[in-house]
N, C-alpha and C. Protein backbone atom coordinates (compact mmCIF):
# COMPACT_ATOMS: atom_id res chain seq x y z
N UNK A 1 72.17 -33.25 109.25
CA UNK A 1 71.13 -32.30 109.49
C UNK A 1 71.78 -30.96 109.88
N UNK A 2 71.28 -29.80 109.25
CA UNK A 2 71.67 -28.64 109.77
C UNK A 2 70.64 -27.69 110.62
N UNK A 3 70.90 -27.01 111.50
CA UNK A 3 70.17 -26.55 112.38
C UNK A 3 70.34 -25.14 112.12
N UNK A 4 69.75 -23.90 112.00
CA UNK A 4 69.93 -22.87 112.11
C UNK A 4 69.93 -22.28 113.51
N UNK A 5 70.91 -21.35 114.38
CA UNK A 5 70.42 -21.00 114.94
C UNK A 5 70.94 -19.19 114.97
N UNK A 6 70.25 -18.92 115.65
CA UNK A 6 69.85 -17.19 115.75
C UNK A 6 69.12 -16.56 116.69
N UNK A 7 69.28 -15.46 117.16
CA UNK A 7 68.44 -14.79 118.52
C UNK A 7 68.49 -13.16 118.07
N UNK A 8 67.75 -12.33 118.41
CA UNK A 8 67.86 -10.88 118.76
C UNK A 8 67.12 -10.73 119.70
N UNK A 9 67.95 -10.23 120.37
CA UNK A 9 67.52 -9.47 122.02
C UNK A 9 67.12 -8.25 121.69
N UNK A 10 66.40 -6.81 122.01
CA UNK A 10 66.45 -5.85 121.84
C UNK A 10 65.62 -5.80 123.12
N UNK A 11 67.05 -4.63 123.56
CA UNK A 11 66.71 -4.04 125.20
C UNK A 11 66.47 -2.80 125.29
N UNK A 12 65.43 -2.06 125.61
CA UNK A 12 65.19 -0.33 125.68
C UNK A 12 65.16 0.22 126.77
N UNK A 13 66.23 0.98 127.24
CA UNK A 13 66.33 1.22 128.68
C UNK A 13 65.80 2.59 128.92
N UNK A 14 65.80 3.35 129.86
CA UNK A 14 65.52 4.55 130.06
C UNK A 14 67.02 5.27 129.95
N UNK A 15 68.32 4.40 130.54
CA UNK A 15 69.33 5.68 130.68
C UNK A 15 70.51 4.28 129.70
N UNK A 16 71.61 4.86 129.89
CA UNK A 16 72.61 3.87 129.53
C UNK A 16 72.69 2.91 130.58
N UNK A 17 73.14 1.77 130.42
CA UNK A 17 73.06 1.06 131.02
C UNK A 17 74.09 -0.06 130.95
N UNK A 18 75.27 -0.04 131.60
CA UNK A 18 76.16 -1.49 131.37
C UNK A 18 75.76 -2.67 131.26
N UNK A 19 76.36 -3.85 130.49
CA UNK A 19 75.64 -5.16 130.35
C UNK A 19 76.74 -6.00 129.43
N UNK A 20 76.66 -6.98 130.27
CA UNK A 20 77.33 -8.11 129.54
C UNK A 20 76.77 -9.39 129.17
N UNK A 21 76.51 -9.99 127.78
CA UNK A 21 75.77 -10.95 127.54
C UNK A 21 76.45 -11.70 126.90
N UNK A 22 77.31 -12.81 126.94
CA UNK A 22 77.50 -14.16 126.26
C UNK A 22 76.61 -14.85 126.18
N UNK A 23 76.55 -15.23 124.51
CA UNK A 23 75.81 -16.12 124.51
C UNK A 23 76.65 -16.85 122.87
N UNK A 24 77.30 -18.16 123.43
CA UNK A 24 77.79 -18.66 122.60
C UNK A 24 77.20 -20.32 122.40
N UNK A 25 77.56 -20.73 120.95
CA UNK A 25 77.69 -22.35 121.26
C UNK A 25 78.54 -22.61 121.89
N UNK A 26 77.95 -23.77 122.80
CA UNK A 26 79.45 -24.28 123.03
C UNK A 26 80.86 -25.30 122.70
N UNK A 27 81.33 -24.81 123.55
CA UNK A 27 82.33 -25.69 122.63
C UNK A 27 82.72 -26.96 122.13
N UNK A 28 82.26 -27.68 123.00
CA UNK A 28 82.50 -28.94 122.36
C UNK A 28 81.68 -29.28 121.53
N UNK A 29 81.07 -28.23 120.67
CA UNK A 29 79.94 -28.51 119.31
C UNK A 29 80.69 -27.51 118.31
N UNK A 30 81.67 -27.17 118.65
CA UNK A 30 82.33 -25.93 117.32
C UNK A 30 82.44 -26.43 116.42
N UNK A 31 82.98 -28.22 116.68
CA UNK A 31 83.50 -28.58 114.94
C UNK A 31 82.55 -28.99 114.54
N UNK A 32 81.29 -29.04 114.68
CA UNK A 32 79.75 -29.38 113.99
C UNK A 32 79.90 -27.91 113.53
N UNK A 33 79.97 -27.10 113.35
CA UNK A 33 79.50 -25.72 112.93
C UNK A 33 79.94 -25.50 111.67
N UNK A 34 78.86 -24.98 110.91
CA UNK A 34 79.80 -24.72 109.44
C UNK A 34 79.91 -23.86 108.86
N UNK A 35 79.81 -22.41 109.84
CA UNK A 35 80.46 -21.01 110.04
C UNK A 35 80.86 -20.76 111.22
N UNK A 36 81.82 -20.04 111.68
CA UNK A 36 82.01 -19.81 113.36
C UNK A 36 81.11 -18.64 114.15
N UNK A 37 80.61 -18.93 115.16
CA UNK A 37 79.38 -17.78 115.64
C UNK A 37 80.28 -16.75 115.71
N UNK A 38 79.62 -15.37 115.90
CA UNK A 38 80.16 -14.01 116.01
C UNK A 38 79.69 -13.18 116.66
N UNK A 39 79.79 -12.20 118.12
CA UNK A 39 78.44 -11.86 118.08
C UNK A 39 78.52 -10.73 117.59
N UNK A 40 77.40 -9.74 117.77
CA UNK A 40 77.77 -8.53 116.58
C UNK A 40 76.75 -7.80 117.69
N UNK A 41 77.08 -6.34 118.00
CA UNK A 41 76.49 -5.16 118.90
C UNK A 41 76.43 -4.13 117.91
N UNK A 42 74.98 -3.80 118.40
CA UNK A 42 74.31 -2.32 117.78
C UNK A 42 74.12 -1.20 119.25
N UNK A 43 75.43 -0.18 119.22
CA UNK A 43 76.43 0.30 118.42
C UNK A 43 77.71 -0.73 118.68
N UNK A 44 78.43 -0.33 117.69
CA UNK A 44 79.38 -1.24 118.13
C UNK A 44 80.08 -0.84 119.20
N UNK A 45 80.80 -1.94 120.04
CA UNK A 45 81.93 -1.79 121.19
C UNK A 45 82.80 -3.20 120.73
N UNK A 46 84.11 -2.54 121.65
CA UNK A 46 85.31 -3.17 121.47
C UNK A 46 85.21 -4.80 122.15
């Protein structure tokens, strides 16, 4: 069985705002996976 999974957060702040969000599978389910997650930021950062 394959499961899709996926999320978008979209946060609208008034000013900039620092933030850190992991959100991964975890690991001891990686080798079930049959792409590796990624996360991806709009704008990008390092």
């Amino acid at each position: 069985m394959r499961i899709q999974l996926g999320s978008r957060f979209d946060l609208f702040l008034t000013q900039p705002t620092p933030m850190i969000a992991l959100l991964n599978v975890h690991y001891s389910r990686s080798s079930d996976m049959k792409y590796p997650d990624h996360i991806v930021t709009t704008p990008a950062v390092s």
